[in-house]
N, C-alpha and C. Protein backbone atom coordinates (compact mmCIF):
# COMPACT_ATOMS: atom_id res chain seq x y z
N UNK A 1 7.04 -24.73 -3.12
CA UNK A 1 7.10 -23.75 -4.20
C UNK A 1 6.70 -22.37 -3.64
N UNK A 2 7.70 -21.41 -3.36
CA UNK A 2 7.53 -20.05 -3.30
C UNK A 2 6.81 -19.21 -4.31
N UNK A 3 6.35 -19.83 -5.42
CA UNK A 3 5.90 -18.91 -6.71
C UNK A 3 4.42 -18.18 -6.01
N UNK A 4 4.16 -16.86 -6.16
CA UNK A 4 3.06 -16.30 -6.09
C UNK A 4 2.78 -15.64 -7.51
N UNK A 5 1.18 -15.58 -7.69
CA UNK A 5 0.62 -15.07 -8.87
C UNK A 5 -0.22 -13.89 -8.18
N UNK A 6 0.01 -12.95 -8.52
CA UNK A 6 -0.24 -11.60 -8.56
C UNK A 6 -1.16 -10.73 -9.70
N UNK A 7 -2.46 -9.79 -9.44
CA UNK A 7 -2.65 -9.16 -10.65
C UNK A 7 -2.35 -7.72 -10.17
N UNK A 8 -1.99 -6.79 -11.49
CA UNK A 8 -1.76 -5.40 -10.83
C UNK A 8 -2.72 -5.15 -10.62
N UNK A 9 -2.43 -3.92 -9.31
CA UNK A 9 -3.58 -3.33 -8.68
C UNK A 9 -4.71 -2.44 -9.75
N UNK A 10 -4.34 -1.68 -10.49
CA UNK A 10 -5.26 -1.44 -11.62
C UNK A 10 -6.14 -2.43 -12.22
N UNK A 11 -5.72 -3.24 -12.80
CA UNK A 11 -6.61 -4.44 -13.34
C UNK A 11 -7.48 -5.49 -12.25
N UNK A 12 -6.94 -5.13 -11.22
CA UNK A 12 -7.45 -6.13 -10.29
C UNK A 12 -8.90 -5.93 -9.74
N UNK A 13 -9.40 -4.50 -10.04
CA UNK A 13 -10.09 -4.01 -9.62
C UNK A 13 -11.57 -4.32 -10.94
N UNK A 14 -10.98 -4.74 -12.20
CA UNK A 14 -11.96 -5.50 -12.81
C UNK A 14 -12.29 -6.57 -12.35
N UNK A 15 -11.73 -7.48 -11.27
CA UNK A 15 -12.42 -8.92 -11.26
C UNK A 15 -12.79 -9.01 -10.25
N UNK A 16 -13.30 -10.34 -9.76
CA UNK A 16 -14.89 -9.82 -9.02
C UNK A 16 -13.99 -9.73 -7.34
N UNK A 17 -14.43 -9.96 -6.72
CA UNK A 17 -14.20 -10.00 -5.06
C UNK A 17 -13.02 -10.51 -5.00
N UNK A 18 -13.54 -11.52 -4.60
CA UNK A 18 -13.09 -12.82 -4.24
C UNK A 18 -11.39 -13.04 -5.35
N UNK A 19 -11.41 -12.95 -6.55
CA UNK A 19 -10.17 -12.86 -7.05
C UNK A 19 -9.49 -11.58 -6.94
N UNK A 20 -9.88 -10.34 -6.66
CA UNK A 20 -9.46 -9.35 -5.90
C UNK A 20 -8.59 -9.80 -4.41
N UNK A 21 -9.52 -9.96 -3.72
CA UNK A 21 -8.47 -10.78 -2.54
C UNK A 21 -7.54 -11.67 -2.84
N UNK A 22 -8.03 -12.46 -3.51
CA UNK A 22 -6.43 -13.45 -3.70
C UNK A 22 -5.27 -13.15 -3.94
N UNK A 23 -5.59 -12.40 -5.31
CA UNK A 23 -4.68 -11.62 -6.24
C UNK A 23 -4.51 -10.44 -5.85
N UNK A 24 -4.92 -9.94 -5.24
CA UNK A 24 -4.27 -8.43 -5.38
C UNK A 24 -3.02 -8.18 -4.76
N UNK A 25 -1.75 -7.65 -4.84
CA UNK A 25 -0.88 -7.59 -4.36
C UNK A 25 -1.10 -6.54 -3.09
N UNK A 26 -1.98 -5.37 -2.74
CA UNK A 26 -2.24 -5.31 -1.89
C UNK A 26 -2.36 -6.60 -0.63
N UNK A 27 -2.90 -7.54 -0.98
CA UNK A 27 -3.65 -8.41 0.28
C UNK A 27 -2.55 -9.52 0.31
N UNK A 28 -1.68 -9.70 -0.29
CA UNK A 28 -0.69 -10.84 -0.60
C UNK A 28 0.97 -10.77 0.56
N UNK A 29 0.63 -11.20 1.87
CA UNK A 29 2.13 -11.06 2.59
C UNK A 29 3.15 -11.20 1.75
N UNK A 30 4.16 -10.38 2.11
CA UNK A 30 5.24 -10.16 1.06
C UNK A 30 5.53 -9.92 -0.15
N UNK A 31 4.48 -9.30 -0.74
CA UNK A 31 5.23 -8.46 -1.87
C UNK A 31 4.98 -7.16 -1.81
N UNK A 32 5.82 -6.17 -2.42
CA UNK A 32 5.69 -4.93 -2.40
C UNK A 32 4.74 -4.12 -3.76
N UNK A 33 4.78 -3.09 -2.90
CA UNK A 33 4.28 -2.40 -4.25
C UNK A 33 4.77 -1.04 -4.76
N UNK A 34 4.47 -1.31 -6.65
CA UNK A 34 5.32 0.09 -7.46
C UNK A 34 4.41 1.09 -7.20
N UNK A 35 5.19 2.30 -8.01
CA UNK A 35 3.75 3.33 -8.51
C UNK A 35 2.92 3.07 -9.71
N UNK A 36 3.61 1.60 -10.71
CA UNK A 36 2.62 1.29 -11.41
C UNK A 36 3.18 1.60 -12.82
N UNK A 37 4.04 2.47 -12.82
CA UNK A 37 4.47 3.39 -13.99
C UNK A 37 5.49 2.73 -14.34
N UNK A 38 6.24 1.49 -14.21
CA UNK A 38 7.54 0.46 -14.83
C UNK A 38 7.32 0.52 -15.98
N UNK A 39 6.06 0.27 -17.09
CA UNK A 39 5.94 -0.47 -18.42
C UNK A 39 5.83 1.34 -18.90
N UNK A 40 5.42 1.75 -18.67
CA UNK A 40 5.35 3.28 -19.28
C UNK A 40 6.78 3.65 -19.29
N UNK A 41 7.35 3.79 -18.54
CA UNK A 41 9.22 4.17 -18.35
C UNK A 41 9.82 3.38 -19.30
N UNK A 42 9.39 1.97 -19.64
CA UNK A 42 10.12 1.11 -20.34
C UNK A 42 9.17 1.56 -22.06
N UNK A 43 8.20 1.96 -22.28
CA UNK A 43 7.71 2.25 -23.55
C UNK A 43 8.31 3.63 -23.65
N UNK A 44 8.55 4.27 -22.98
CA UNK A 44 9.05 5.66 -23.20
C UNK A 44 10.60 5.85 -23.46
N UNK A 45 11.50 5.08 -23.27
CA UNK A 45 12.60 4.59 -23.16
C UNK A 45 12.76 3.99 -24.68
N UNK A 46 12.31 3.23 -25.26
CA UNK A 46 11.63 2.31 -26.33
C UNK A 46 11.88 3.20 -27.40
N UNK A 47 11.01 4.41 -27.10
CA UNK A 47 10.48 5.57 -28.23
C UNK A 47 11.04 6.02 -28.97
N UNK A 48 12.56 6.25 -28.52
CA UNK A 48 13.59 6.87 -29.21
C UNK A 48 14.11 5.60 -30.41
N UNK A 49 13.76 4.59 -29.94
CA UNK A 49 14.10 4.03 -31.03
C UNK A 49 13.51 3.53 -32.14
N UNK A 50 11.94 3.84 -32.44
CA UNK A 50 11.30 3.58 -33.46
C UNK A 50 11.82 3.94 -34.69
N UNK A 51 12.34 5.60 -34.90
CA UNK A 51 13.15 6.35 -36.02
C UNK A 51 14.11 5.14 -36.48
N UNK A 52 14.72 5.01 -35.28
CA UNK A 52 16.27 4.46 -36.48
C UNK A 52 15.51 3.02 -36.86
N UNK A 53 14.79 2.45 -36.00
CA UNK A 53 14.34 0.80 -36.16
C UNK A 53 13.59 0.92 -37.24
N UNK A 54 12.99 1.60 -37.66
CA UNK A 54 11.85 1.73 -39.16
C UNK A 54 12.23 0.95 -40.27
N UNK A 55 13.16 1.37 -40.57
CA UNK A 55 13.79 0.79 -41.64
C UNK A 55 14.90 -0.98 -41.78
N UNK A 56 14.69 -1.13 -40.60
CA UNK A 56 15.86 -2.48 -40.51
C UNK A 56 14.67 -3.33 -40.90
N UNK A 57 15.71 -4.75 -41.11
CA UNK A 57 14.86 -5.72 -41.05
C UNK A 57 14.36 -6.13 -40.01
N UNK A 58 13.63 -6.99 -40.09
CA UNK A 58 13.09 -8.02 -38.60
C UNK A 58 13.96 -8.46 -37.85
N UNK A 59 14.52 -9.20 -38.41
CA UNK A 59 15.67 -9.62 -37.25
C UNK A 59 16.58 -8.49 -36.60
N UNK A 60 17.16 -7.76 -37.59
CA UNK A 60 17.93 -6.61 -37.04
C UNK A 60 17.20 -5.48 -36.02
N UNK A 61 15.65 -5.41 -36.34
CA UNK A 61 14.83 -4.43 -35.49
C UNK A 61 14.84 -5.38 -33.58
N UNK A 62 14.31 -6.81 -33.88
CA UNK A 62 14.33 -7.34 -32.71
C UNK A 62 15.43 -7.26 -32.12
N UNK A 63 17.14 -7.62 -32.82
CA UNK A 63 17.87 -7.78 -32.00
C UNK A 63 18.33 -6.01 -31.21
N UNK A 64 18.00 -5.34 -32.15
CA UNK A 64 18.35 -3.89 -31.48
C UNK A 64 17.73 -3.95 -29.97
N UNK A 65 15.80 -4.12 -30.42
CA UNK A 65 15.22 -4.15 -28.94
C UNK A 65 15.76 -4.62 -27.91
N UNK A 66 16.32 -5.93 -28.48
CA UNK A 66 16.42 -6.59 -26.99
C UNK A 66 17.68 -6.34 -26.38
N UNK A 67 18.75 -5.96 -27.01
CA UNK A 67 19.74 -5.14 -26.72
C UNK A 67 19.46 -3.93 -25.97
N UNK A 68 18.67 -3.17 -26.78
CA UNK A 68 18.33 -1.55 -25.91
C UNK A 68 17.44 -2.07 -24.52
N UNK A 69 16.74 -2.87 -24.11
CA UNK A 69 15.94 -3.90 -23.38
C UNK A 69 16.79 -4.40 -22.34
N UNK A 70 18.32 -5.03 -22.58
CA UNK A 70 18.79 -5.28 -21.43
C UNK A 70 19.69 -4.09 -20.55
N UNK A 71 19.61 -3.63 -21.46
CA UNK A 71 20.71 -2.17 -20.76
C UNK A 71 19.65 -1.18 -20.15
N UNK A 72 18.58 -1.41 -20.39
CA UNK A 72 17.67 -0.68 -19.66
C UNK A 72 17.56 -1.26 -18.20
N UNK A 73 17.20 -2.92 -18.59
CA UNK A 73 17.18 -3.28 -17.21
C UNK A 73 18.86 -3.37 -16.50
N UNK A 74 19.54 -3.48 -16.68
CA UNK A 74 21.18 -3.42 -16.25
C UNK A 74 20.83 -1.67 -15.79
N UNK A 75 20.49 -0.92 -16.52
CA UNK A 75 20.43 0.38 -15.98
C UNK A 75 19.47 0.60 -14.59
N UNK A 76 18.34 -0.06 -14.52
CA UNK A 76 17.33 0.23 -13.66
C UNK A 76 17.66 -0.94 -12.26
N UNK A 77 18.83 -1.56 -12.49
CA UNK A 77 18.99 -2.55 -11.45
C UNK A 77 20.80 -1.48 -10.84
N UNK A 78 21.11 -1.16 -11.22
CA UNK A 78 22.07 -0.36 -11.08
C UNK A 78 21.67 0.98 -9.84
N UNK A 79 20.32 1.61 -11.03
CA UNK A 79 19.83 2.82 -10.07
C UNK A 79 18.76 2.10 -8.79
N UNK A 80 18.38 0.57 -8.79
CA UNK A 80 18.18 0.38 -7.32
C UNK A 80 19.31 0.17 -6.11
N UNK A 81 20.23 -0.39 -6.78
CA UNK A 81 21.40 0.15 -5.93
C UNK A 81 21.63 0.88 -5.27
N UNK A 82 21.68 1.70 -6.30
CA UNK A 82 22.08 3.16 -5.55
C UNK A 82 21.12 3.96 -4.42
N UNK A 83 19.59 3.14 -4.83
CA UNK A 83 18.63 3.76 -4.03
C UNK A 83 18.56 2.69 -2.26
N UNK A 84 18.81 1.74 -2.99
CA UNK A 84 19.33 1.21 -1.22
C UNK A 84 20.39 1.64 -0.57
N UNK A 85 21.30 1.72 -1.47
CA UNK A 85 22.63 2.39 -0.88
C UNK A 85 22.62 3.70 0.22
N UNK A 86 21.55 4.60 -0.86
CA UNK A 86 21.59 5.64 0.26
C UNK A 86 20.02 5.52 1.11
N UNK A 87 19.16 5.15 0.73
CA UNK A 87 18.32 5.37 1.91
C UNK A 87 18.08 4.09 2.83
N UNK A 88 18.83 3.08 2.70
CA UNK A 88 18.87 2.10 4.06
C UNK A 88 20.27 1.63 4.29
N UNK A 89 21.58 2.47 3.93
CA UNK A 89 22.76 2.10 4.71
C UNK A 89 23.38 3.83 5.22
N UNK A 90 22.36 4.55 4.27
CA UNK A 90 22.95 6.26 5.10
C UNK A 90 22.24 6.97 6.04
């Protein structure tokens, strides 16, 4: 099993030592690290749609999210593309 458990580096820094080392993605061969700011980009992204979502029902408010939710990620897997594209094949 390849699965690793990871805490972000912000939070990681609440727990004690020893789960610091384990967990921290700093100390963990092979994984990388963000600037941290993914869930902020994705709540900010989000924002624009509270206005129109106010008023739907429940079901209609969730299915919007998760709609606006995959095209975000389809969008953000798109612009890594493009970011390998040009800075490790140009």
């Amino acid at each position: 099993d390849d699965t690793k458990f990871a805490v972000s580096v912000f939070h990681a820094y609440a727990h004690s030592m020893q789960c610091q080392v384990q967990y921290n993605p700093r100390y963990m061969k092979g994984l990388g690290l963000t600037d941290g700011e993914g869930m902020e980009r994705l709540w900010s992204y989000l924002s624009h749609y509270v206005t129109m979502s106010r008023q739907m029902s429940a079901k209609n408010r969730i299915l919007t999210l998760c709609h606006t939710i995959t095209h975000f990620k389809k969008m953000r897997i798109e612009d890594l593309g493009k970011f390998i594209t040009i800075h490790i094949y140009d």
